[in-house]
Every structure is written in structure tokens, then in C-alpha cells.
PDB file of N, CA and C in Angstrom:
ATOM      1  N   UNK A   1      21.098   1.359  30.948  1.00  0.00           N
ATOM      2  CA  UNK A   1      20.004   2.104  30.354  1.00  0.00           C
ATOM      3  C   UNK A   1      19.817   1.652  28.902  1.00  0.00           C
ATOM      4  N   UNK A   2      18.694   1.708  28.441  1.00  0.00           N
ATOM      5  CA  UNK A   2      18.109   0.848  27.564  1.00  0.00           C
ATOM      6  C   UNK A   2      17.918   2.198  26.178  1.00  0.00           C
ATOM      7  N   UNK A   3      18.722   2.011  25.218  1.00  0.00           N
ATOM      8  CA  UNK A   3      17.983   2.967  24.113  1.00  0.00           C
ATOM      9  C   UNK A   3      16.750   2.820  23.759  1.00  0.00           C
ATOM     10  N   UNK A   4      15.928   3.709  23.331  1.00  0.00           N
ATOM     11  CA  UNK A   4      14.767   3.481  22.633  1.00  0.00           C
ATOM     12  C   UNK A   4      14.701   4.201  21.236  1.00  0.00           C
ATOM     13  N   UNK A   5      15.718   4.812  20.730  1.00  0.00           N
ATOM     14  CA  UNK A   5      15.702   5.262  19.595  1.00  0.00           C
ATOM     15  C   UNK A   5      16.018   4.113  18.798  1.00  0.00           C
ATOM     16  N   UNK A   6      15.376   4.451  17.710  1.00  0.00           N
ATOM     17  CA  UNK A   6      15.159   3.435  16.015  1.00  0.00           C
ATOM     18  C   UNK A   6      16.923   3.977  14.931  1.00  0.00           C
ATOM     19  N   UNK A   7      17.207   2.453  14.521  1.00  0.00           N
ATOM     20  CA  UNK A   7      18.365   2.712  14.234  1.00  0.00           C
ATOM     21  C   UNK A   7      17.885   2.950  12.424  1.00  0.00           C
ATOM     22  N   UNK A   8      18.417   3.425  11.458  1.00  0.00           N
ATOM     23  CA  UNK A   8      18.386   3.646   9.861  1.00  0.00           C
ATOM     24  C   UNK A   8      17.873   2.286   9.600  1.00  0.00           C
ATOM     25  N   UNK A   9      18.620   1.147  10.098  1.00  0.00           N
ATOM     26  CA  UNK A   9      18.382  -0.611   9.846  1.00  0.00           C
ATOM     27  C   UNK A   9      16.942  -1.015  10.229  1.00  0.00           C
ATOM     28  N   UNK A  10      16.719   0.015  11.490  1.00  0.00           N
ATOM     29  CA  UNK A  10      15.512  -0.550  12.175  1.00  0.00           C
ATOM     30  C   UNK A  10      14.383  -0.366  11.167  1.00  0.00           C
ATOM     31  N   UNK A  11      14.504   1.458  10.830  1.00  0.00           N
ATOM     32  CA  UNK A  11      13.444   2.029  10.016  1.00  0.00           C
ATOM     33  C   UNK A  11      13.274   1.123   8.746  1.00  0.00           C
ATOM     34  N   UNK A  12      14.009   0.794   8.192  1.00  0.00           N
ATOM     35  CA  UNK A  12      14.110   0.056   7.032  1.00  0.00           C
ATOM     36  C   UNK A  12      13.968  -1.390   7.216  1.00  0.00           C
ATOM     37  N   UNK A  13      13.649  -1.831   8.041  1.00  0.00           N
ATOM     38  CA  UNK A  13      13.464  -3.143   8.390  1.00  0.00           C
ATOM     39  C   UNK A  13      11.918  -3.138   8.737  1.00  0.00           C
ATOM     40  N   UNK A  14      11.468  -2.106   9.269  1.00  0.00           N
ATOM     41  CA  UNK A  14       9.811  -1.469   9.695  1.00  0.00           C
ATOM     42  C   UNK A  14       9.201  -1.554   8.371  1.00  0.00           C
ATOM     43  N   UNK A  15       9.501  -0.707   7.525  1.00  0.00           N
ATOM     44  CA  UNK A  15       9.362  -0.074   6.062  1.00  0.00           C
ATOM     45  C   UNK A  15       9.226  -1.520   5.318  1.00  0.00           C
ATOM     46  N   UNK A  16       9.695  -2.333   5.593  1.00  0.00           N
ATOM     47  CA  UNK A  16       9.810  -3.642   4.723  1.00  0.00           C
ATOM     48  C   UNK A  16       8.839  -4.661   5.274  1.00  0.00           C
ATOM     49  N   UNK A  17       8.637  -4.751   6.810  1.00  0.00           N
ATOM     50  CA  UNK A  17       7.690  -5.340   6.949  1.00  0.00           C
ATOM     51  C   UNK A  17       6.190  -4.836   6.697  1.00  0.00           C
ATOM     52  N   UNK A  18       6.736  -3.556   6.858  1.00  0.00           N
ATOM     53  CA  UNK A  18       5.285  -2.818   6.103  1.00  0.00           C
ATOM     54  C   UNK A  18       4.474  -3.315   4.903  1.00  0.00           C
ATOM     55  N   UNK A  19       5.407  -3.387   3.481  1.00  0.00           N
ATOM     56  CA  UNK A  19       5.381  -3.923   2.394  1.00  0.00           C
ATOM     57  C   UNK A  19       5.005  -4.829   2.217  1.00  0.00           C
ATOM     58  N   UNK A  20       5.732  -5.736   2.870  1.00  0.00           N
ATOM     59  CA  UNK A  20       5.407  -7.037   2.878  1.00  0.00           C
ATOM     60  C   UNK A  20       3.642  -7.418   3.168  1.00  0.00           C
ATOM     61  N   UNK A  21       3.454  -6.828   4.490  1.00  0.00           N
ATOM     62  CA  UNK A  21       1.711  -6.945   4.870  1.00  0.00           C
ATOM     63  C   UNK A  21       1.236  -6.592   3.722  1.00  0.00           C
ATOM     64  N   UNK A  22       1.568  -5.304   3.541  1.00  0.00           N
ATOM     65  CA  UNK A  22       0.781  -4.887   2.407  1.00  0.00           C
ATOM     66  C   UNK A  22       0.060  -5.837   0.811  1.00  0.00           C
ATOM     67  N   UNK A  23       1.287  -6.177   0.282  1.00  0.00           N
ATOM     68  CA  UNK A  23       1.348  -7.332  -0.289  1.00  0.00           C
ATOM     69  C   UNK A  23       0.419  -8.891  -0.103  1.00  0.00           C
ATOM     70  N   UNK A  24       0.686  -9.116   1.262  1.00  0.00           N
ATOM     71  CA  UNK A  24       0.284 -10.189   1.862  1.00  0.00           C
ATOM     72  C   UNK A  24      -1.436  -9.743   1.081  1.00  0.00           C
ATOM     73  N   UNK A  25      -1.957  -9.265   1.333  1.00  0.00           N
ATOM     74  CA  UNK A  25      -3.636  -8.951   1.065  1.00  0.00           C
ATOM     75  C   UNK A  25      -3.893  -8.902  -0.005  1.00  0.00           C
ATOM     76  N   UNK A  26      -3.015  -8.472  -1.112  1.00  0.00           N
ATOM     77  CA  UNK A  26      -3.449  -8.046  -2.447  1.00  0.00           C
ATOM     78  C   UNK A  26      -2.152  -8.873  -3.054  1.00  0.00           C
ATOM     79  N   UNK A  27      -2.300 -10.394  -2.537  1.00  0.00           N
ATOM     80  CA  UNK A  27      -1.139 -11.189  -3.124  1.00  0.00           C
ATOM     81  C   UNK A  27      -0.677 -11.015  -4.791  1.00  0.00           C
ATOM     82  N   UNK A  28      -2.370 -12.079  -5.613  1.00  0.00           N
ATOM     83  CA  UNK A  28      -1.820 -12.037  -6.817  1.00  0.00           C
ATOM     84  C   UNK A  28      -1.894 -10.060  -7.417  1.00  0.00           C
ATOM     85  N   UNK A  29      -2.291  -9.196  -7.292  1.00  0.00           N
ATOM     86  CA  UNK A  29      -2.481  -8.495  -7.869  1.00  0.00           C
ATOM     87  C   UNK A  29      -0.971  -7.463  -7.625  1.00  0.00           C
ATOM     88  N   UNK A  30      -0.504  -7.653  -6.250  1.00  0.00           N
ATOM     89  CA  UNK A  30       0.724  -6.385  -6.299  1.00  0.00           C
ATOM     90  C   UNK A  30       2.050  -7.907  -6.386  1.00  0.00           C
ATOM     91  N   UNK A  31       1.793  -9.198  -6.519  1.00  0.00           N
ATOM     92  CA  UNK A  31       3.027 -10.347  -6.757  1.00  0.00           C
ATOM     93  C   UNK A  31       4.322  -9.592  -7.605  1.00  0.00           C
ATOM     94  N   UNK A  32       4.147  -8.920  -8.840  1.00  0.00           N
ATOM     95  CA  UNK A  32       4.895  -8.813  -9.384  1.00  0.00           C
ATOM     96  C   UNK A  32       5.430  -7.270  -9.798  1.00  0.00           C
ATOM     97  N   UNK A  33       4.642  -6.556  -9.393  1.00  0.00           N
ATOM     98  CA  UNK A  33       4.523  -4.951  -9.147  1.00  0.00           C
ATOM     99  C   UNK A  33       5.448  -4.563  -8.299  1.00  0.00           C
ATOM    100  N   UNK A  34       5.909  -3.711  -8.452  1.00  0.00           N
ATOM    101  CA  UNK A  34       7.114  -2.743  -7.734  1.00  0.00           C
ATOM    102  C   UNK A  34       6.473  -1.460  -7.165  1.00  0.00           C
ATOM    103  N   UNK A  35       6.842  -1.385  -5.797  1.00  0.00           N
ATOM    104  CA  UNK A  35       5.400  -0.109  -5.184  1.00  0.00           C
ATOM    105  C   UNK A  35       6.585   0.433  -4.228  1.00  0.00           C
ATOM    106  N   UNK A  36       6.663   1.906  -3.931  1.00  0.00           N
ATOM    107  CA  UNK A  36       7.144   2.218  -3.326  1.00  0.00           C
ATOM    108  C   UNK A  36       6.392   3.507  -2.380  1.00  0.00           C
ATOM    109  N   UNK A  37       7.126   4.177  -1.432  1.00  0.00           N
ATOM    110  CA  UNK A  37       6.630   5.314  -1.092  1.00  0.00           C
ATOM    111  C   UNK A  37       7.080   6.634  -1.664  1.00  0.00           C
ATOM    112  N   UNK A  38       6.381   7.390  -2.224  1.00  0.00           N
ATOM    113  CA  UNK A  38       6.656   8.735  -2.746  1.00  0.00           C
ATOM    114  C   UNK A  38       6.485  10.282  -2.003  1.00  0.00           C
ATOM    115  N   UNK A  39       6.985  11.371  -2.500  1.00  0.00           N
ATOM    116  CA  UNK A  39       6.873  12.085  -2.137  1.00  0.00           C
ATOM    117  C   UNK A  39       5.146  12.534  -1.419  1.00  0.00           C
ATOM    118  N   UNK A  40       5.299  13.359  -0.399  1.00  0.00           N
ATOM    119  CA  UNK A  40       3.744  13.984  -0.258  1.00  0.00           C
ATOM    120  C   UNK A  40       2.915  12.729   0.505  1.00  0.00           C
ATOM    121  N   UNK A  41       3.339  11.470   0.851  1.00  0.00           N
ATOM    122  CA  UNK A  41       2.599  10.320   1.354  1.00  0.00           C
ATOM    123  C   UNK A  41       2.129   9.609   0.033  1.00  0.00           C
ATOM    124  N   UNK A  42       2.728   9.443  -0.910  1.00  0.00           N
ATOM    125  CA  UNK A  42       1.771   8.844  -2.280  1.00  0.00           C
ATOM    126  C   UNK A  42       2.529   7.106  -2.245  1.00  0.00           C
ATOM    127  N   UNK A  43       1.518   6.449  -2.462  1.00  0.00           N
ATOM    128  CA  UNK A  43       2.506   5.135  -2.614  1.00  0.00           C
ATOM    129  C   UNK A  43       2.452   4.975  -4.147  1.00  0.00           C
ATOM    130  N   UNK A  44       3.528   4.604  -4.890  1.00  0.00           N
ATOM    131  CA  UNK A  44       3.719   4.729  -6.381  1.00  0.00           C
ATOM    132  C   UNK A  44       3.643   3.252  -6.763  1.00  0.00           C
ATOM    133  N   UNK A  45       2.700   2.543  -7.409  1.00  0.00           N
ATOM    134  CA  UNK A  45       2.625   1.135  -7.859  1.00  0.00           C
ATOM    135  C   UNK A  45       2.790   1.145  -9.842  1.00  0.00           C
ATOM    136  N   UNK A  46       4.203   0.694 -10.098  1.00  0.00           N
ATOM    137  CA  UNK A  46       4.439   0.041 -11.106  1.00  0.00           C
ATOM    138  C   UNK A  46       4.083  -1.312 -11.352  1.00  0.00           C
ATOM    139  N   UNK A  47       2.913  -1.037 -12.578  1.00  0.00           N
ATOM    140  CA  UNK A  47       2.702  -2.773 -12.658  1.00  0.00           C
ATOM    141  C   UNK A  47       2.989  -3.167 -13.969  1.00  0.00           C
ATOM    142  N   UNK A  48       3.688  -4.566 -14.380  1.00  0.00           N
ATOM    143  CA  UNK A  48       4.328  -4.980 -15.458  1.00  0.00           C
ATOM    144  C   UNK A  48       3.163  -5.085 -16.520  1.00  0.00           C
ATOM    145  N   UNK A  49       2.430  -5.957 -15.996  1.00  0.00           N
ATOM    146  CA  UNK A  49       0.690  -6.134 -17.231  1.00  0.00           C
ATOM    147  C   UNK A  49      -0.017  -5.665 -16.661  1.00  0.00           C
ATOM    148  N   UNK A  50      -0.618  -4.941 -17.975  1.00  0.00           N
ATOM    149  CA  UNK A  50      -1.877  -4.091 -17.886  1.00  0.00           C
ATOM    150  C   UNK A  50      -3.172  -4.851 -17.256  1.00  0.00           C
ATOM    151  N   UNK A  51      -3.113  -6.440 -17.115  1.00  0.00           N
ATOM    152  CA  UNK A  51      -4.722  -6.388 -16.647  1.00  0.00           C
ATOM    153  C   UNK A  51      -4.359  -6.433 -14.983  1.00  0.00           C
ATOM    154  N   UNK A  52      -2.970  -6.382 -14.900  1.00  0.00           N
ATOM    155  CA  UNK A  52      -2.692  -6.418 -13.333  1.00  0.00           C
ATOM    156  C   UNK A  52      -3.167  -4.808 -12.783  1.00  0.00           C
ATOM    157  N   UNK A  53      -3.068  -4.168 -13.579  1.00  0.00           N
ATOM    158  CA  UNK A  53      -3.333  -2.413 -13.564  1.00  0.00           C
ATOM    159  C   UNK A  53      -4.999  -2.680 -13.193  1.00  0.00           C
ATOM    160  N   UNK A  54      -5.784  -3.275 -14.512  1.00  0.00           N
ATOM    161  CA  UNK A  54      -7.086  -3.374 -14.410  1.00  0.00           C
ATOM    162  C   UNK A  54      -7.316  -4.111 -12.756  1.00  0.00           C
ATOM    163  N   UNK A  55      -7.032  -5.028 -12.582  1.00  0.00           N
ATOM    164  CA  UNK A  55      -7.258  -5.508 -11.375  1.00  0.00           C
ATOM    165  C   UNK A  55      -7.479  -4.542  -9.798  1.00  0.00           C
ATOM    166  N   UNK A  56      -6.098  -3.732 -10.250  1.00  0.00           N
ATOM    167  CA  UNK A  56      -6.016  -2.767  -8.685  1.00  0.00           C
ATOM    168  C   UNK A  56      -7.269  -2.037  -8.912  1.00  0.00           C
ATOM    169  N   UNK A  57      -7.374  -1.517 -10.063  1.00  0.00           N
ATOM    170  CA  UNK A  57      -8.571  -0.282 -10.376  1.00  0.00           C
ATOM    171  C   UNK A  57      -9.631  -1.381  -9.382  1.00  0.00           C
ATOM    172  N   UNK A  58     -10.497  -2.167 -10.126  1.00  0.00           N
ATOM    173  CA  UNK A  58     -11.264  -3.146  -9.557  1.00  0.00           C
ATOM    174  C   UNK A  58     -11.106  -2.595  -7.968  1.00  0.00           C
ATOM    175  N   UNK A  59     -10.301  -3.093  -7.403  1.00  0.00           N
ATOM    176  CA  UNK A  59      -9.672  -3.186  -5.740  1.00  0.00           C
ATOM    177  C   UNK A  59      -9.603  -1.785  -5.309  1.00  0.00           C
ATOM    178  N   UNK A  60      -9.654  -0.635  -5.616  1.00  0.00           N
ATOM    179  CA  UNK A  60      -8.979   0.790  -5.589  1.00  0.00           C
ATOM    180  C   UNK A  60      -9.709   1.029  -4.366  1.00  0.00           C
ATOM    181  N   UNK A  61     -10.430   0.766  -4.384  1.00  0.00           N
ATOM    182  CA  UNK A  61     -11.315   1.309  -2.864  1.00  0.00           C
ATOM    183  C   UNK A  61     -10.640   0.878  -1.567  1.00  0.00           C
ATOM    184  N   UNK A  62     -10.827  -0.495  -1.961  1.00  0.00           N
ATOM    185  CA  UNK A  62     -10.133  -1.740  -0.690  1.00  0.00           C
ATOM    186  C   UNK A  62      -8.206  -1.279  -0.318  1.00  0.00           C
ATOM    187  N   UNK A  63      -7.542  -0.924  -1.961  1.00  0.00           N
ATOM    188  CA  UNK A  63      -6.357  -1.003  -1.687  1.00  0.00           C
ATOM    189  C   UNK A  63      -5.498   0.397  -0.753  1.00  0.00           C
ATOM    190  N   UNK A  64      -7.206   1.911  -1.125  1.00  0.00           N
ATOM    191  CA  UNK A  64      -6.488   2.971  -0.243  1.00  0.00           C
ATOM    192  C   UNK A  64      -6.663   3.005   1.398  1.00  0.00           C
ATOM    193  N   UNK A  65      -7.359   1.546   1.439  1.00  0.00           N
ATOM    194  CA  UNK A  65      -8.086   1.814   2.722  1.00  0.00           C
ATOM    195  C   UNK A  65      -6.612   1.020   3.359  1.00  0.00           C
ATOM    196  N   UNK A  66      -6.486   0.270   2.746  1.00  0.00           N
ATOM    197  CA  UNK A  66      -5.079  -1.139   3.281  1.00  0.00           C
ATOM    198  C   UNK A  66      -4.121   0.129   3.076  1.00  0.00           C
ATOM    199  N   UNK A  67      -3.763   0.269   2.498  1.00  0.00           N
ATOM    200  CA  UNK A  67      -2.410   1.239   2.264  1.00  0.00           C
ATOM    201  C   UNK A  67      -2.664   2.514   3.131  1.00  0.00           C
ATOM    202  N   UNK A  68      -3.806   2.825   3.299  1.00  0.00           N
ATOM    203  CA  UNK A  68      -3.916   4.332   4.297  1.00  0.00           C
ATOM    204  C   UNK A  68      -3.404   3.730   5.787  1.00  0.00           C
ATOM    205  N   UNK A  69      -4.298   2.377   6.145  1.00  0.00           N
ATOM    206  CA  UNK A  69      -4.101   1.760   7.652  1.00  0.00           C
ATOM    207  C   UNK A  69      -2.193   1.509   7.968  1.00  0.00           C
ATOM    208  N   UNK A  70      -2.112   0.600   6.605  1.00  0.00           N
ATOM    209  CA  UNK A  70      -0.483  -0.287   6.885  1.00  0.00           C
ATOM    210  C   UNK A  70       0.487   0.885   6.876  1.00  0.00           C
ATOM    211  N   UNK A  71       0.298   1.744   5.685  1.00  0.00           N
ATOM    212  CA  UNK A  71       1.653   2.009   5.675  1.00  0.00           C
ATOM    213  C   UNK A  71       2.024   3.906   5.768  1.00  0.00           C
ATOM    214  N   UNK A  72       0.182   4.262   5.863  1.00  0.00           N
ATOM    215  CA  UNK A  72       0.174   6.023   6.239  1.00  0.00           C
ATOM    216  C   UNK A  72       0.020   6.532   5.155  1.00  0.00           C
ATOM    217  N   UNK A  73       0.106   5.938   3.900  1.00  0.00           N
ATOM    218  CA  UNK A  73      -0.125   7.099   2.569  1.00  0.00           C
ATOM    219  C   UNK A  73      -1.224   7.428   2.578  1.00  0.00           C
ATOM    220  N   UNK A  74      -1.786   8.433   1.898  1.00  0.00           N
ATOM    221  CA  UNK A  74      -2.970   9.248   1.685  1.00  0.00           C
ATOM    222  C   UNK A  74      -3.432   9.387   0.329  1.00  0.00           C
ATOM    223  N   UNK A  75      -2.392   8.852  -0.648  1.00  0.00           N
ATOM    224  CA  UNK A  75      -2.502   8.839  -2.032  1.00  0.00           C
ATOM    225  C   UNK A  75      -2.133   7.585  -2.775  1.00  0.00           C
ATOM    226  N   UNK A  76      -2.468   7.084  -3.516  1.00  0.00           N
ATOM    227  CA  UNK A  76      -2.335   5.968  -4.873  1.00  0.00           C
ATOM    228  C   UNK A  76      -1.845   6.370  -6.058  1.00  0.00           C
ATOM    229  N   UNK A  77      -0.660   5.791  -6.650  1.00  0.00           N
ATOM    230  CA  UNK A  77      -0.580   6.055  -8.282  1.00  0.00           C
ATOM    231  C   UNK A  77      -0.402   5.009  -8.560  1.00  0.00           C
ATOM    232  N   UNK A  78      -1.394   4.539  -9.493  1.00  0.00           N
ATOM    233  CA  UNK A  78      -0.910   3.706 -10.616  1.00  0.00           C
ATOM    234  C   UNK A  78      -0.373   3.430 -12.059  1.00  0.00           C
ATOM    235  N   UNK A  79       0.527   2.872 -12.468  1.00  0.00           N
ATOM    236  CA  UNK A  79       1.455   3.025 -13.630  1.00  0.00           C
ATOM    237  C   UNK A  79       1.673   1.917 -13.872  1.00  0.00           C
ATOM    238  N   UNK A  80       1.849   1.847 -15.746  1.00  0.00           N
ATOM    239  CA  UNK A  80       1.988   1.157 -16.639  1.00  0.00           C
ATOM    240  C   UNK A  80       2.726   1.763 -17.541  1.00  0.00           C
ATOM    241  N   UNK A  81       4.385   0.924 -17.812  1.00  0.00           N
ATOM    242  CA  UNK A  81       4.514   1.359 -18.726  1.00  0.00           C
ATOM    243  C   UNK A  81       5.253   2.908 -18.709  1.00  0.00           C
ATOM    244  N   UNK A  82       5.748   3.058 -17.719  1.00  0.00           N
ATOM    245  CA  UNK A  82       5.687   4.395 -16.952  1.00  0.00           C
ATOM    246  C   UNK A  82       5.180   5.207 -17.676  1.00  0.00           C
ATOM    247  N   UNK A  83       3.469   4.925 -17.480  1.00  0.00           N
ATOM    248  CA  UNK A  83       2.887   6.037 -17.849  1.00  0.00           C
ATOM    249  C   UNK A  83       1.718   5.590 -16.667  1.00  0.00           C
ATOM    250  N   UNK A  84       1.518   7.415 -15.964  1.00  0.00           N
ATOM    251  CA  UNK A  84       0.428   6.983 -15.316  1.00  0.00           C
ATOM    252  C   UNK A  84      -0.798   6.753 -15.326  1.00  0.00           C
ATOM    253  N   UNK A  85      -1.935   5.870 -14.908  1.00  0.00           N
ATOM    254  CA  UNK A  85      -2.859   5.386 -15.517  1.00  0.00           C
ATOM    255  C   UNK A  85      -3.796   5.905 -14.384  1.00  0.00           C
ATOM    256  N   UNK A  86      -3.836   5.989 -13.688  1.00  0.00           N
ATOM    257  CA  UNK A  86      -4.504   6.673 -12.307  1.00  0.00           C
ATOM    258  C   UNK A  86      -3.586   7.160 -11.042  1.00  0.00           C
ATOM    259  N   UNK A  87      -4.323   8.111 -10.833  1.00  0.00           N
ATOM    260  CA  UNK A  87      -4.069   9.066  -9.683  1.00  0.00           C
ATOM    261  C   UNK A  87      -5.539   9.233  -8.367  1.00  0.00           C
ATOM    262  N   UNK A  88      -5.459   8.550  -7.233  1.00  0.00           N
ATOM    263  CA  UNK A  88      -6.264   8.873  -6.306  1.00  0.00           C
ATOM    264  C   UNK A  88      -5.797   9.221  -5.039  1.00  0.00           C
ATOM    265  N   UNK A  89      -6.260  10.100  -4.583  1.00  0.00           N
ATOM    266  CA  UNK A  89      -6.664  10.609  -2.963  1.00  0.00           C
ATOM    267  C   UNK A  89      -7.174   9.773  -2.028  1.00  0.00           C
ATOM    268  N   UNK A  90      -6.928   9.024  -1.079  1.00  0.00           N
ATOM    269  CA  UNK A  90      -7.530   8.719  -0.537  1.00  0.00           C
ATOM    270  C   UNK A  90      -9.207   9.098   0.466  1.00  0.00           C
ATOM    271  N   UNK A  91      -8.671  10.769   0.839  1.00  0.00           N
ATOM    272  CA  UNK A  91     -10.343  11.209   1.016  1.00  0.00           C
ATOM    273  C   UNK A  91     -11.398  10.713   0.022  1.00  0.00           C
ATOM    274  N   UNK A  92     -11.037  10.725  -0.869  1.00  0.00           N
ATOM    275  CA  UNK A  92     -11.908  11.044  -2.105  1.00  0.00           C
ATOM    276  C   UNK A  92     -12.582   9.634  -2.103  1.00  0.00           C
ATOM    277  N   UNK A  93     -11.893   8.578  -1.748  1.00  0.00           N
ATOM    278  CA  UNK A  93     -12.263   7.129  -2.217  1.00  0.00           C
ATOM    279  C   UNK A  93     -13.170   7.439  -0.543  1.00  0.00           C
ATOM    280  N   UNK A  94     -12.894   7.125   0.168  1.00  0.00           N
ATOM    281  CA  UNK A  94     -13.662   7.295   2.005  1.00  0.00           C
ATOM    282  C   UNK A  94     -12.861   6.724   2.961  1.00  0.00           C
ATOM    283  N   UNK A  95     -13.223   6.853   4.249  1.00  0.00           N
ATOM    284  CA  UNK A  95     -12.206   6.480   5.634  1.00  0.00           C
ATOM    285  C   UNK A  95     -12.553   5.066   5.721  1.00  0.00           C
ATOM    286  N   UNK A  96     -11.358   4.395   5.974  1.00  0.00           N
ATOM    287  CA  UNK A  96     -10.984   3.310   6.382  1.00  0.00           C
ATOM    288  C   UNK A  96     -12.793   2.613   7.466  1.00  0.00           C
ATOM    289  N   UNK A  97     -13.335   1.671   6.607  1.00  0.00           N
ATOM    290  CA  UNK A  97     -13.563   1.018   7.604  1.00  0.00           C
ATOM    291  C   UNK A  97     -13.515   0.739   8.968  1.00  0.00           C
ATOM    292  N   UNK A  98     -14.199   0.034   9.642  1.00  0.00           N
ATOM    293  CA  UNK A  98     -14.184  -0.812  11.405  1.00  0.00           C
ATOM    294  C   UNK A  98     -14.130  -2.147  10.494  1.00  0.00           C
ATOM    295  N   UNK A  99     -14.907  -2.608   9.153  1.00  0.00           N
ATOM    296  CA  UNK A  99     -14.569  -3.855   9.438  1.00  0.00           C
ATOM    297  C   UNK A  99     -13.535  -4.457   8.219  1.00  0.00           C
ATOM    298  N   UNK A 100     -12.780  -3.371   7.912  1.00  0.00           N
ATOM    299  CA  UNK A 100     -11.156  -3.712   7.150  1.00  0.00           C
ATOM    300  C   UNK A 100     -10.213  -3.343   8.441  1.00  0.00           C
ATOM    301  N   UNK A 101     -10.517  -2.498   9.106  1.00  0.00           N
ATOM    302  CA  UNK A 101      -9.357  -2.779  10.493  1.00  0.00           C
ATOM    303  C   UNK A 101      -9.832  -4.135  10.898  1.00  0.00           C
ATOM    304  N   UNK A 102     -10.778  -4.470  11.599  1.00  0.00           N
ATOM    305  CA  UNK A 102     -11.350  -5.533  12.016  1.00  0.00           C
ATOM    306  C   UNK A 102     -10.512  -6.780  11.613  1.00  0.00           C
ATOM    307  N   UNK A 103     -11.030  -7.031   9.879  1.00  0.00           N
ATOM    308  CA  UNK A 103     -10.013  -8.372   9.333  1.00  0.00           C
ATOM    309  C   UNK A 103      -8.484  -8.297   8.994  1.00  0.00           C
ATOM    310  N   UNK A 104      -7.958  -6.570   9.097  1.00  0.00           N
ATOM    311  CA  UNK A 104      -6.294  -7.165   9.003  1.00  0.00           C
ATOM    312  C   UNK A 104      -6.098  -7.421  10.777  1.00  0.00           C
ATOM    313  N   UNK A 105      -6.960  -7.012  11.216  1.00  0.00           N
ATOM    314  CA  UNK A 105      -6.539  -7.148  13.023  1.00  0.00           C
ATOM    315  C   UNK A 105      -6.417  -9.007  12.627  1.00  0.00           C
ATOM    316  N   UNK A 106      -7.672  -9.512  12.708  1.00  0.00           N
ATOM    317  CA  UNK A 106      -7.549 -10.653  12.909  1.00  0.00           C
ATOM    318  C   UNK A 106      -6.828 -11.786  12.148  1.00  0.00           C
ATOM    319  N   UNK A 107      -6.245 -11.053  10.933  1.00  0.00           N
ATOM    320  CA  UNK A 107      -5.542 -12.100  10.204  1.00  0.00           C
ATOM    321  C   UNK A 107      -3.912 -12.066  10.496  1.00  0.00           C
ATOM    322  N   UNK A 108      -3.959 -10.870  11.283  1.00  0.00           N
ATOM    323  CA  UNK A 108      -2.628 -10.975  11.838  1.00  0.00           C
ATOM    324  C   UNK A 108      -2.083 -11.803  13.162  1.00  0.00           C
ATOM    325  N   UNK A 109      -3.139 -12.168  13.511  1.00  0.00           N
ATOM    326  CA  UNK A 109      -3.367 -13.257  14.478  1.00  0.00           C
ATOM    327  C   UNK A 109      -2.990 -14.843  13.903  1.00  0.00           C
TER     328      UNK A 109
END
């Protein structure tokens, strides 16, 4: 008989490939940024330079829609400096696309 339960290694091995996609899309802008998952579904993005901060803002729309699909958060923080520089909701920005599912479908191909 075959387990089907997920081992601590597994989850964390999930969790990382998660990241990783994530990343993959918003290469130069999260390259050097440290992002994690936070309490409440929030994903917490520390970024080293400020125009890397400016950049996500730019992207903020695109990045809650990628981060709502990949990895389930519902919220964005961004920080500089540990200080936070924005706070968004994902409702607030709008629902995920058909054609941002559409192109991570197909680039995962």
C-alpha cells in the first residue's frame, strides 16, 4: 500500500518550487529580494534597492495576480529598508486573469 500523505521535506520542497516559479516571471525584479510567506496569506517582499521597490509597484497588478495563482496569497507587502513601502489586497488590485493563467500554463510547457 502506497502512502499518499506529504512528508515536512515534501511540503518544503513544494513551497520552494513554488518560489522558484514565482521568481522565474519577475526574474530581474524579485533576483535579489528575499520574499517569503506571512501570516494571514501575505507574501512579504524585502527588496535591497529602492528602484527594485519602484519596479514591483510598476508590476503590482501583474505580481498579485502571479502570486495569488502560484503560491495562494491574497496579500502583497513591500519593503525597503525594513520599512514598509506598500501594503495591497489582492481583491482590491482584481481576479486573476484567463490570459495570465493562460501564459504561466503555457510557459510551463
Amino acid at each position: 500500500m502506497l502512502s499518499t500523505e506529504m512528508t515536512f521535506d515534501d511540503i518544503m520542497r513544494l513551497e520552494q518550487f513554488r518560489n522558484e516559479r514565482l521568481r522565474s516571471f519577475f526574474a530581474q525584479n524579485l533576483l535579489h529580494c528575499v520574499f517569503r510567506r506571512g501570516r494571514h496569506k501575505t507574501l512579504i517582499v524585502h527588496c535591497p534597492e529602492a528602484w527594485m521597490v519602484d519596479s514591483l509597484l510598476t508590476d503590482l497588478e501583474e505580481l498579485c495576480d502571479y502570486a495569488w495563482l502560484i503560491l495562494g496569497v491574497e496579500a502583497i507587502a513591500l519593503y525597503f529598508a525594513q520599512e514598509e513601502i506598500c501594503r495591497v489586497e489582492h481583491y482590491r488590485v482584481h481576479r486573476a486573469s484567463s490570459g495570465i493563467r493562460h501564459r504561466i500554463l503555457k510557459k510551463s510547457r
